[in-house]
Protein backbone atom coordinates (compact mmCIF):
# COMPACT_ATOMS: atom_id res chain seq x y z
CA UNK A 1 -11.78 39.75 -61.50
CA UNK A 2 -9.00 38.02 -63.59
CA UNK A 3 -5.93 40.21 -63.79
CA UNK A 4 -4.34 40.02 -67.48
CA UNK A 5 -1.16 37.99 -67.44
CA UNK A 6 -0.13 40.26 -70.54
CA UNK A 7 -0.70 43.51 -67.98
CA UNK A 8 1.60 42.11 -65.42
CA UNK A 9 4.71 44.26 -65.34
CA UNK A 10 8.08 44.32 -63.51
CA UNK A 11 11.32 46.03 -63.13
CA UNK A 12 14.41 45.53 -60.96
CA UNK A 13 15.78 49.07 -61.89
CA UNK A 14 19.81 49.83 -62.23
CA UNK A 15 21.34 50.55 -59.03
CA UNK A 16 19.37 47.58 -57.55
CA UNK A 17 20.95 44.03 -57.11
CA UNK A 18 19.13 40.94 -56.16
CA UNK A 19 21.15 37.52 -54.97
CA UNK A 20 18.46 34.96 -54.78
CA UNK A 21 15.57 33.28 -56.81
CA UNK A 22 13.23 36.17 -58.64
CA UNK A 23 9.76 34.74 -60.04
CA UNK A 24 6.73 35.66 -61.25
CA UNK A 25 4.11 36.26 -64.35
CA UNK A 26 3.86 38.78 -67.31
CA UNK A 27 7.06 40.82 -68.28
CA UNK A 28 10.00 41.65 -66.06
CA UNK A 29 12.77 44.01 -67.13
CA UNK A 30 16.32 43.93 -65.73
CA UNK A 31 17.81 46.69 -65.19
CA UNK A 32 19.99 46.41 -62.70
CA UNK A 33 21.51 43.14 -61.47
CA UNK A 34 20.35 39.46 -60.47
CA UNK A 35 22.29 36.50 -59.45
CA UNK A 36 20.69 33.04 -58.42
CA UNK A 37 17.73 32.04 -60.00
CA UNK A 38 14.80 34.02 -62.73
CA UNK A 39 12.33 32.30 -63.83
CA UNK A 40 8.95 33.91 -65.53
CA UNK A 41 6.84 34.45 -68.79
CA UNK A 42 8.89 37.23 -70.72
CA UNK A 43 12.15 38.02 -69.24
CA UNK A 44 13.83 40.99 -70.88
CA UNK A 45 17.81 42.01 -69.75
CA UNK A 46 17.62 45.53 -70.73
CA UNK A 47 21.13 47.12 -72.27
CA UNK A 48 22.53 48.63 -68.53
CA UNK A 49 21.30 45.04 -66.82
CA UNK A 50 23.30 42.05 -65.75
CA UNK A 51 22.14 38.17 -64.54
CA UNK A 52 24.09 35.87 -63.32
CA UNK A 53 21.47 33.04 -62.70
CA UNK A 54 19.78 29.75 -64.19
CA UNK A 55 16.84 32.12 -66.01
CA UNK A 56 14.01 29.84 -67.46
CA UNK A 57 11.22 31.78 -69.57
CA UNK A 58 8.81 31.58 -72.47
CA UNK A 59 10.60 34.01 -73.77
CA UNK A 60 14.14 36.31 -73.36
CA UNK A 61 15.45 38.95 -74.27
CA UNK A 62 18.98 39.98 -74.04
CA UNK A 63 20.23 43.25 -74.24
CA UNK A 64 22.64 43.78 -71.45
CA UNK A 65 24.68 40.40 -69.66
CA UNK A 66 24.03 37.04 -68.96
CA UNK A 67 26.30 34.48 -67.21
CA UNK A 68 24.83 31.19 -66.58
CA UNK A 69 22.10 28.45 -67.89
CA UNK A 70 19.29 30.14 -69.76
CA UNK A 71 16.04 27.57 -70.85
CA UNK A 72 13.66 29.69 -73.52
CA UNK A 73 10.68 27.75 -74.20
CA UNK A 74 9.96 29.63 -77.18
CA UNK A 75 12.88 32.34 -78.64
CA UNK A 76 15.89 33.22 -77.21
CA UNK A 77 16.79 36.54 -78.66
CA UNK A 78 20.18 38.48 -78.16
CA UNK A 79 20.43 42.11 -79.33
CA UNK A 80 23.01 43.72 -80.68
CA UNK A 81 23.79 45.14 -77.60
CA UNK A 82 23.84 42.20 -75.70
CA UNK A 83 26.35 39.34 -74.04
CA UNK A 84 25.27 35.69 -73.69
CA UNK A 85 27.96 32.80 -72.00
CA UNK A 86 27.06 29.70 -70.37
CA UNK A 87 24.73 26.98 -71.71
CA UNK A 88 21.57 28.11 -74.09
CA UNK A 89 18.66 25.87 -74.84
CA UNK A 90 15.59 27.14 -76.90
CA UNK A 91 13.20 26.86 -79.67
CA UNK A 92 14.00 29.76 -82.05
CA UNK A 93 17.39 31.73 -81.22
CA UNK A 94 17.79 35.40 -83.14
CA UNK A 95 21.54 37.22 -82.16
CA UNK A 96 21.55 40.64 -83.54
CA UNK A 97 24.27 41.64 -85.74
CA UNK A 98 26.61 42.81 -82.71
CA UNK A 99 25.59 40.64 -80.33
CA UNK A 100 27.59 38.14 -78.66
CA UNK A 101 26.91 34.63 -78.09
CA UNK A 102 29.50 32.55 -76.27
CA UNK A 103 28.00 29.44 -75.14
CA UNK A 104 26.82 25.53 -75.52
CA UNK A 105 24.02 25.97 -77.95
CA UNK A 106 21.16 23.60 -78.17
CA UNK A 107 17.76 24.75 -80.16
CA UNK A 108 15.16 22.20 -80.26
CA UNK A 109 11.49 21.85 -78.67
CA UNK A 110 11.56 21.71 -74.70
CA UNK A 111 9.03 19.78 -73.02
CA UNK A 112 7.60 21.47 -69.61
């Protein structure tokens, strides 16, 4: 049997740190900390969670820190909570009132 993609869940919890390339399907939450690479379907960077990577997703969510490139291939949202630098490209981009957003900013359609 099929497993749901939409069932698919993962967490890198706080207190844990990854240094390399994370990947996979469905939703993973950060809370703790990643540097090198994420990519996946629906990435979100919960409030106490920090990357430090390229991340490419259909969708992310910031709520904690990101350093680095970040690719959404359909929203890029940043909550009010949350700290974006580096280089954005994405379809639809929403920043909370609060969040930050310090970075080269392009919004357009991105072709796979």
């Amino acid at each position: 049997m099929k497993r749901d993609d939409k069932k698919n869940f993962s967490i890198i919890d706080a207190g844990f740190t990854v240094d390399g390339t994370v990947t996979g399907k469905g939703r993973l939450v950060i809370k703790g900390t990643v540097k090198g690479t994420v990519t996946g379907d629906n990435v979100v960077i919960a409030e106490e969670g920090a990357v430090y990577a390229d991340a490419r997703a259909k969708e992310i969510t910031i709520g904690g820190t990101f350093d680095g490139q970040v690719e959404a291939e359909k929203a890029l949202v940043i909550l009010s909570t949350g700290k974006c630098s580096g280089e954005v490209k994405c379809h639809d981009l929403v920043v909370e009132a609060g969040g930050l957003l310090n970075a080269n900013v392009s919004c357009k359609s991105i072709k796979s």
